[in-house]
Protein backbone atom coordinates (compact mmCIF):
# COMPACT_ATOMS: atom_id res chain seq x y z
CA UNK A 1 65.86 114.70 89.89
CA UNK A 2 65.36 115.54 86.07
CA UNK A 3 62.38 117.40 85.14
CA UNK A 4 61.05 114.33 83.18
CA UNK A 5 60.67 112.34 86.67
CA UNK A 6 59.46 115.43 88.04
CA UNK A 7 56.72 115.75 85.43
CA UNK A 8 55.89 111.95 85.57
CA UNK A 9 55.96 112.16 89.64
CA UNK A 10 53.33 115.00 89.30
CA UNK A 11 51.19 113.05 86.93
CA UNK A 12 51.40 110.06 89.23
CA UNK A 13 50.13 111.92 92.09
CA UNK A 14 47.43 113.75 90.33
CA UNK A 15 46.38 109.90 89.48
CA UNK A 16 46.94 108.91 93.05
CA UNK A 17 45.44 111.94 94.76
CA UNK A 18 42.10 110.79 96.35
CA UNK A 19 44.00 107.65 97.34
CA UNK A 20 46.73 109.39 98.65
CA UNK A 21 44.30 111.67 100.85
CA UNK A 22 42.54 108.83 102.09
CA UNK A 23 45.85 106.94 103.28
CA UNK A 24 47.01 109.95 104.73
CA UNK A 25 43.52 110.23 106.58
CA UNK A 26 44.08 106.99 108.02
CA UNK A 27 47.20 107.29 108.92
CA UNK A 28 46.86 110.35 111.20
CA UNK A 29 44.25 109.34 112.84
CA UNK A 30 45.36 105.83 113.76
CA UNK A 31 48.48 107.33 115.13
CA UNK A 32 46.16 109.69 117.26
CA UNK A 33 44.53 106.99 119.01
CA UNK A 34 47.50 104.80 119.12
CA UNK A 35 49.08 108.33 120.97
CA UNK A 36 45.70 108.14 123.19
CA UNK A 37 45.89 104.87 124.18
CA UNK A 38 49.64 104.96 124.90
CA UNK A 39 49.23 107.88 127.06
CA UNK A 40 48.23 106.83 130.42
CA UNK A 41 46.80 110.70 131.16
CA UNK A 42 44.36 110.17 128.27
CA UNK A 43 43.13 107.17 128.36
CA UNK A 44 39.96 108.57 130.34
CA UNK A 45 39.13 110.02 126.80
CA UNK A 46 35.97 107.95 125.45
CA UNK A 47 36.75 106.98 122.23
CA UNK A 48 34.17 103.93 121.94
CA UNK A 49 31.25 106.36 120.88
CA UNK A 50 33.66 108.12 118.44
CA UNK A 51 35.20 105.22 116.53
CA UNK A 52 31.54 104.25 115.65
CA UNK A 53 31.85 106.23 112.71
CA UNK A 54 35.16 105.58 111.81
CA UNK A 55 35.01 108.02 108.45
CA UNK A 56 33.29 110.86 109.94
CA UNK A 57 36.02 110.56 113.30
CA UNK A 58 39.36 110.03 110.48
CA UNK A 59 38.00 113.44 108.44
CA UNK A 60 37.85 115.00 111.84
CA UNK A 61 41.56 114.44 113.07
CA UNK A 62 42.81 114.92 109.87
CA UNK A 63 40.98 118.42 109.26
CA UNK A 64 42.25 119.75 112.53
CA UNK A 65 45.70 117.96 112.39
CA UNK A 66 45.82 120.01 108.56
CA UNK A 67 44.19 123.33 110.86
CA UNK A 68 47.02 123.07 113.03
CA UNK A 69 50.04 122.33 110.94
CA UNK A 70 49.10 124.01 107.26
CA UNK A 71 50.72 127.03 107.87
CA UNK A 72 54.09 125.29 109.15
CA UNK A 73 53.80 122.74 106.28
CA UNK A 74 53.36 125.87 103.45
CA UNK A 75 56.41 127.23 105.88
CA UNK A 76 58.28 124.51 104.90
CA UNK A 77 57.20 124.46 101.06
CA UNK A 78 58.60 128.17 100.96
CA UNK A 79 62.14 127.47 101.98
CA UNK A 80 62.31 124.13 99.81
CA UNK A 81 64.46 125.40 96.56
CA UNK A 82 63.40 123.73 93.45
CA UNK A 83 65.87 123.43 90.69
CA UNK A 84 65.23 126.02 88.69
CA UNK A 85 65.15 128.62 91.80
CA UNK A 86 68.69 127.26 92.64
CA UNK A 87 69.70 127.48 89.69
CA UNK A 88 68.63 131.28 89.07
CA UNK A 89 70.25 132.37 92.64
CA UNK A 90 73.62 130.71 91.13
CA UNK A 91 73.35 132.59 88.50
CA UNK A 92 72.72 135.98 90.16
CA UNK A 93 75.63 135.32 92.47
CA UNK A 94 77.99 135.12 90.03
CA UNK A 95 77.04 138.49 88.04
């Protein structure tokens, strides 16, 4: 990826952001109570009273999903290399 489409991907998300967060919001949560209803052993779980407010129960999941995963995700982030870090290991490995 060339640091232009980098740059323009960045700018493109910043412009997408609270869209993005909302579809993500969504997403996790429907896929929790698909996983609910799916799972026999759960399906004694109410949801009827929570799905009544449908925003208030999406923030919810998606808070304690984030809770729960942020520090595996920022793992993750820390042993991505970008480009330029690659590039200045290369270099030191061949002084």
């Amino acid at each position: 990826m060339t640091k232009n489409q980098e740059k323009k991907i960045k700018s493109l998300i910043d412009k997408y952001n609270e869209i993005l967060l909302i579809s993500m919001r969504l997403a996790v949560a429907e896929d929790f109570v698909n996983l609910i209803v799916l799972n026999r052993e759960d399906s004694s779980f109410e949801l009827s009273n929570l799905l009544q407010d449908k925003e208030q129960f999406n923030t919810f999941v998606l808070k304690e999903f984030l809770k729960k995963n942020s520090s595996s995700v920022v793992e993750e982030l820390k042993n991505m290399d970008e480009p330029f870090v690659a590039a200045k290991r290369k270099r030191l490995s061949n002084i």
